[in-house]
Protein backbone atom coordinates (compact mmCIF):
# COMPACT_ATOMS: atom_id res chain seq x y z
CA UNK A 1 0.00 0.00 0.00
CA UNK A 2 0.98 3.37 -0.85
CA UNK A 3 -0.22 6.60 0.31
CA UNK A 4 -0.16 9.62 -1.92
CA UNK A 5 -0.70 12.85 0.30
CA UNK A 6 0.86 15.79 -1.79
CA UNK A 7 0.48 15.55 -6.09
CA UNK A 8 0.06 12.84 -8.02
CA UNK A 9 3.56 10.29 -7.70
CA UNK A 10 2.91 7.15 -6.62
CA UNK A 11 6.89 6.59 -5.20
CA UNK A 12 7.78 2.75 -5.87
CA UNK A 13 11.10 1.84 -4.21
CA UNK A 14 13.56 0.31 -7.02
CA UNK A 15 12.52 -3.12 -5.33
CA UNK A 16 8.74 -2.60 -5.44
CA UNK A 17 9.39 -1.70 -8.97
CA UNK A 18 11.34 -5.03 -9.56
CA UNK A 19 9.06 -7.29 -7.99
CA UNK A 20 5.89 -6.11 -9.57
CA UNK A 21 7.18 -6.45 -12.83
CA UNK A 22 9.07 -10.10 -12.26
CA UNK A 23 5.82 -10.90 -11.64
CA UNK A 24 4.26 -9.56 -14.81
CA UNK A 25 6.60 -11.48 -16.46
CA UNK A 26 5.74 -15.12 -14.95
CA UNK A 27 1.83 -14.13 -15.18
CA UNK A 28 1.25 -14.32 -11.56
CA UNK A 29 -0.61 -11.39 -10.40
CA UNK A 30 0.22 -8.73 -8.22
CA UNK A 31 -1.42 -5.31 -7.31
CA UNK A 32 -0.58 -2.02 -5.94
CA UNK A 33 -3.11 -0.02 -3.49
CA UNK A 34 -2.87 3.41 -3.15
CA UNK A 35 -4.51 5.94 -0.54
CA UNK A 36 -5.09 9.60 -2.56
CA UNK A 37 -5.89 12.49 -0.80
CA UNK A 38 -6.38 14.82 -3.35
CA UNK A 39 -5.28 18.19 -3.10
CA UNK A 40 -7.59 20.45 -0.58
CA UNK A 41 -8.98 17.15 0.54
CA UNK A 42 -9.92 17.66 4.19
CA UNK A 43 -12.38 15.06 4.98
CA UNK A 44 -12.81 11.11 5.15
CA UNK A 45 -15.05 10.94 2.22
CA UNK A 46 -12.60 13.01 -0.26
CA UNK A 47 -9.68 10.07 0.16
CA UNK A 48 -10.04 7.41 -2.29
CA UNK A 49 -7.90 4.08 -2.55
CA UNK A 50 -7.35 3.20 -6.26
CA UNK A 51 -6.04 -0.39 -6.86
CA UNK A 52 -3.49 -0.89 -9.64
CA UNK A 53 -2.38 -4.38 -11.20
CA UNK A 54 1.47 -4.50 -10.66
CA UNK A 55 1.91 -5.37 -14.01
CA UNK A 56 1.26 -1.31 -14.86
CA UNK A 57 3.92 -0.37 -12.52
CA UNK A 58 5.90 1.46 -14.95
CA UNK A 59 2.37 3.52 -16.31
CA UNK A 60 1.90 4.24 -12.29
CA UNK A 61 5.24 6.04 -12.10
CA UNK A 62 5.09 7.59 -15.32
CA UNK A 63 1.49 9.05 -14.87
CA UNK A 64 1.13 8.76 -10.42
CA UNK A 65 -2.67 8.61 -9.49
CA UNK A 66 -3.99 9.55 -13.32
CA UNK A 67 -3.18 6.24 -14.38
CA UNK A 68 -6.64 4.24 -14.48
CA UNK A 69 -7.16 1.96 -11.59
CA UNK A 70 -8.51 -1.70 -11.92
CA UNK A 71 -10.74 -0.03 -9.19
CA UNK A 72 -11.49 3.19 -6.98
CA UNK A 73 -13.45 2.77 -4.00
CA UNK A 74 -14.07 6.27 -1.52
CA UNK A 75 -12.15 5.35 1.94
CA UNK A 76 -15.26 6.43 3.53
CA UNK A 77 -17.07 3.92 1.73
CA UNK A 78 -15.29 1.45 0.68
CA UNK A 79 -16.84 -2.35 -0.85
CA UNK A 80 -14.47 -4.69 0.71
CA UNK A 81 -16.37 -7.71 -0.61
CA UNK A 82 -15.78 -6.18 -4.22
CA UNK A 83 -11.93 -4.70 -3.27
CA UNK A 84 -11.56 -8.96 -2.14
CA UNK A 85 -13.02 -10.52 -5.41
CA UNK A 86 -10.99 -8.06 -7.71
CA UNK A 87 -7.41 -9.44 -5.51
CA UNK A 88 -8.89 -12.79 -5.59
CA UNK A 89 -8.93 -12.60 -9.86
């Protein structure tokens, strides 16, 4: 899980990077969930968590929090049964 508080970037260490895309490569699946508070966001329901396939790990850096998300849930309101069967794919 990553947080983004200030922009867009979505910082992967050089590992994260690595692994997500090792991954790609031997078709096992992988994903990347990331906490946006977009800018002026002061409350709860403003945050979002947007959940990225690791295999678009070079997109995610290129483009942060713009890339499209396999999903985007509001924190506030989030559908953990649906956040589940999308990791469970």
């Amino acid at each position: 899980m990553k947080i983004v508080g200030r922009g867009y970037s979505v910082k992967l260490s050089p590992h994260q990077y690595a692994f997500h895309l090792k991954h790609a490569d031997l078709g096992c699946p992988s994903f990347i969930l990331v906490q946006y508070h977009p800018k002026g966001a002061t409350k709860t329901t403003e945050v979002e968590l947007l959940l990225y396939e690791g295999r678009v790990a070079r997109v995610l850096l290129e483009k942060g929090v713009r890339a499209t998300p396999v999903a985007s849930y509001k924190l506030s309101d989030v559908d953990w049964d649906d956040l589940t069967e999308k990791l469970s794919q």
